[in-house]
Protein backbone atom coordinates (compact mmCIF):
# COMPACT_ATOMS: atom_id res chain seq x y z
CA UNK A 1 -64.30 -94.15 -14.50
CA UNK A 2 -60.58 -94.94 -14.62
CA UNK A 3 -59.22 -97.62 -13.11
CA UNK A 4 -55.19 -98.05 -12.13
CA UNK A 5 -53.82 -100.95 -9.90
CA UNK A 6 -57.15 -102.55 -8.63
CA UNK A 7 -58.33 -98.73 -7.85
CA UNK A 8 -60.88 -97.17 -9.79
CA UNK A 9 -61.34 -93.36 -9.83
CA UNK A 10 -63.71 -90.92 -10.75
CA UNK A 11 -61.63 -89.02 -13.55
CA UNK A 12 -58.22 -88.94 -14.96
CA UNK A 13 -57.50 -85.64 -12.10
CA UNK A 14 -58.36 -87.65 -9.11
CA UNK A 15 -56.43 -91.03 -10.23
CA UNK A 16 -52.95 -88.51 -10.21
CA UNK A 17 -53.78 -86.68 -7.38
CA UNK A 18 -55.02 -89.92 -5.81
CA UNK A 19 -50.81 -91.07 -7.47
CA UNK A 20 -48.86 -87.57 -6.06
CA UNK A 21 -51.48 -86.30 -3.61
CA UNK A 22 -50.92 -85.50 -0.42
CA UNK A 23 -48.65 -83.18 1.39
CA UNK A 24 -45.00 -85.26 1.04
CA UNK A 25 -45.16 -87.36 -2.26
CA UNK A 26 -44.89 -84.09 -4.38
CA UNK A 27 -42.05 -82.70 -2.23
CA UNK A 28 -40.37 -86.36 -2.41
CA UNK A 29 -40.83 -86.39 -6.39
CA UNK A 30 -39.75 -82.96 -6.54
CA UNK A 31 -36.32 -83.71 -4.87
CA UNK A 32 -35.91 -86.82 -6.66
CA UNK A 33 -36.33 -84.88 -10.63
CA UNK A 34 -32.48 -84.36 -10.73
CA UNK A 35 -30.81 -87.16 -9.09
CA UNK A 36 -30.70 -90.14 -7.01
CA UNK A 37 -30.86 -89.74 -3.12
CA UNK A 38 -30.53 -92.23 -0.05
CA UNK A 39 -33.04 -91.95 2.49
CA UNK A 40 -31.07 -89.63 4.61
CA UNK A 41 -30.02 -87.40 1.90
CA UNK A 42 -33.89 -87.31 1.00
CA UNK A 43 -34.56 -86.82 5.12
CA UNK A 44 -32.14 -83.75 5.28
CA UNK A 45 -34.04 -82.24 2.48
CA UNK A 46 -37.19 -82.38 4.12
CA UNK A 47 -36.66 -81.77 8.06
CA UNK A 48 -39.97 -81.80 9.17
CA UNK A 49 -41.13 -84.90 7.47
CA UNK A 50 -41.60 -87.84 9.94
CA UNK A 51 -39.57 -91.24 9.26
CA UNK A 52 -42.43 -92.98 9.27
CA UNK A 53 -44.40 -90.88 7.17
CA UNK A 54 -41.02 -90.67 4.58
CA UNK A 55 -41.08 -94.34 4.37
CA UNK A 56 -45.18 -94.66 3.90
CA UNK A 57 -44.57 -92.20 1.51
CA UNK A 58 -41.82 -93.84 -0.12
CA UNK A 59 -43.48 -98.03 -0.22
CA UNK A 60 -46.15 -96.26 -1.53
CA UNK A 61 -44.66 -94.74 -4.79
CA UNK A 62 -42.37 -97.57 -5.47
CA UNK A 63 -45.65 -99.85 -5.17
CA UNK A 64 -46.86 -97.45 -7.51
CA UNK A 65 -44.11 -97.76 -10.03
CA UNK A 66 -42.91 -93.77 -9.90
CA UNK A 67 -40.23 -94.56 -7.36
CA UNK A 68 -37.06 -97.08 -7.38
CA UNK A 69 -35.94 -98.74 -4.17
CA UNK A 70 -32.27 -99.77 -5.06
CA UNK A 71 -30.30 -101.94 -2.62
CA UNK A 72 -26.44 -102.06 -2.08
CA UNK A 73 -25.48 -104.88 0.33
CA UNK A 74 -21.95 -105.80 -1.27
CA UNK A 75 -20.67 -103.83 1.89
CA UNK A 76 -21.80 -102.90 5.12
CA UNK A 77 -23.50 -100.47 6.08
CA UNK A 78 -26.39 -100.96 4.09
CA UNK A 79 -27.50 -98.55 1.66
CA UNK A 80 -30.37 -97.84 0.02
CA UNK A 81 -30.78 -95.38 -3.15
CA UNK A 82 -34.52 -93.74 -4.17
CA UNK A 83 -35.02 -92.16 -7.76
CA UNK A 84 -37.91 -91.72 -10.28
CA UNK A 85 -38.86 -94.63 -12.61
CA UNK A 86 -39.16 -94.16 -16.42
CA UNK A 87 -42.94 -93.77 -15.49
CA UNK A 88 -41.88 -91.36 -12.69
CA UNK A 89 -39.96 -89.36 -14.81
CA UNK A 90 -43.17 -88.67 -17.19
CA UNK A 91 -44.19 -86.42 -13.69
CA UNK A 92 -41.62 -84.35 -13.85
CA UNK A 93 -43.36 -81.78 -16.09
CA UNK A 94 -46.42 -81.73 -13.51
CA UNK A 95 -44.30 -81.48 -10.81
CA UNK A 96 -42.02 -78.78 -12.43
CA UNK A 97 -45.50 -76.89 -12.69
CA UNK A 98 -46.97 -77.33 -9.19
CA UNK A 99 -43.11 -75.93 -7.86
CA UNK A 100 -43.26 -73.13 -10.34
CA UNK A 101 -46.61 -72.35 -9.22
CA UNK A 102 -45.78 -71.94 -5.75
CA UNK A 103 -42.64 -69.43 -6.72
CA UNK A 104 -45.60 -67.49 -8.44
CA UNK A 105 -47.57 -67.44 -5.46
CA UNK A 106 -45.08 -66.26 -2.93
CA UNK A 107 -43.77 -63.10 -5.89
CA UNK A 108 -47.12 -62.51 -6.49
CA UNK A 109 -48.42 -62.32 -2.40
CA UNK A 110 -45.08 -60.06 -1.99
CA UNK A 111 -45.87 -57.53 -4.86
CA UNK A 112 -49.74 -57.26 -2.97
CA UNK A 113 -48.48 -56.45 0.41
CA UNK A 114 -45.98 -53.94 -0.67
């Protein structure tokens, strides 16, 4: 059993999967392996996300401690800046892999059909 922030999980697969799981906290790490975004900028890169959702998403990886949530209110308008934590960074290889994997699997599906 392996426990991580009060939550205990069956193996060390489930607890990151239970951490990156899902269908938009991959997608939102991905985006976030090269550079800081603000929430728009990270909207625009994934259109069909809703805002809700993005935000869910978002509370729940900074609560997490693989996401930073950094405020600017010296000037209006607000802004608010998302990138990867030291800890978030150490996903970067896994989520590297999972994107690769998917390049694979589209080149591989096209070479079968032809």
């Amino acid at each position: 059993m392996y426990k991580f922030k009060g939550k205990e999980y069956p193996c060390c697969a489930s607890l990151t999967m239970g951490l990156i799981g899902g269908k938009w906290k991959t997608v939102i790490l991905f985006h976030l392996i090269d550079k800081t975004l603000r929430y728009n900028e990270l909207r625009k890169e994934m259109p069909t996300v809703t805002e809700r959702t993005l935000s869910l998403q978002l509370k729940t990886l900074e609560e997490d401690g693989i996401v930073k949530r950094k405020v600017y209110t010296s000037k209006p308008p607000l802004r608010v800046e998302y990138s990867l934590t030291d800890f978030g960074k150490t996903l970067i290889p896994v989520v590297q892999a999972i994107a690769d994997w998917g390049v694979y699997a589209v080149n591989k599906k096209k070479k079968v059909n032809l």
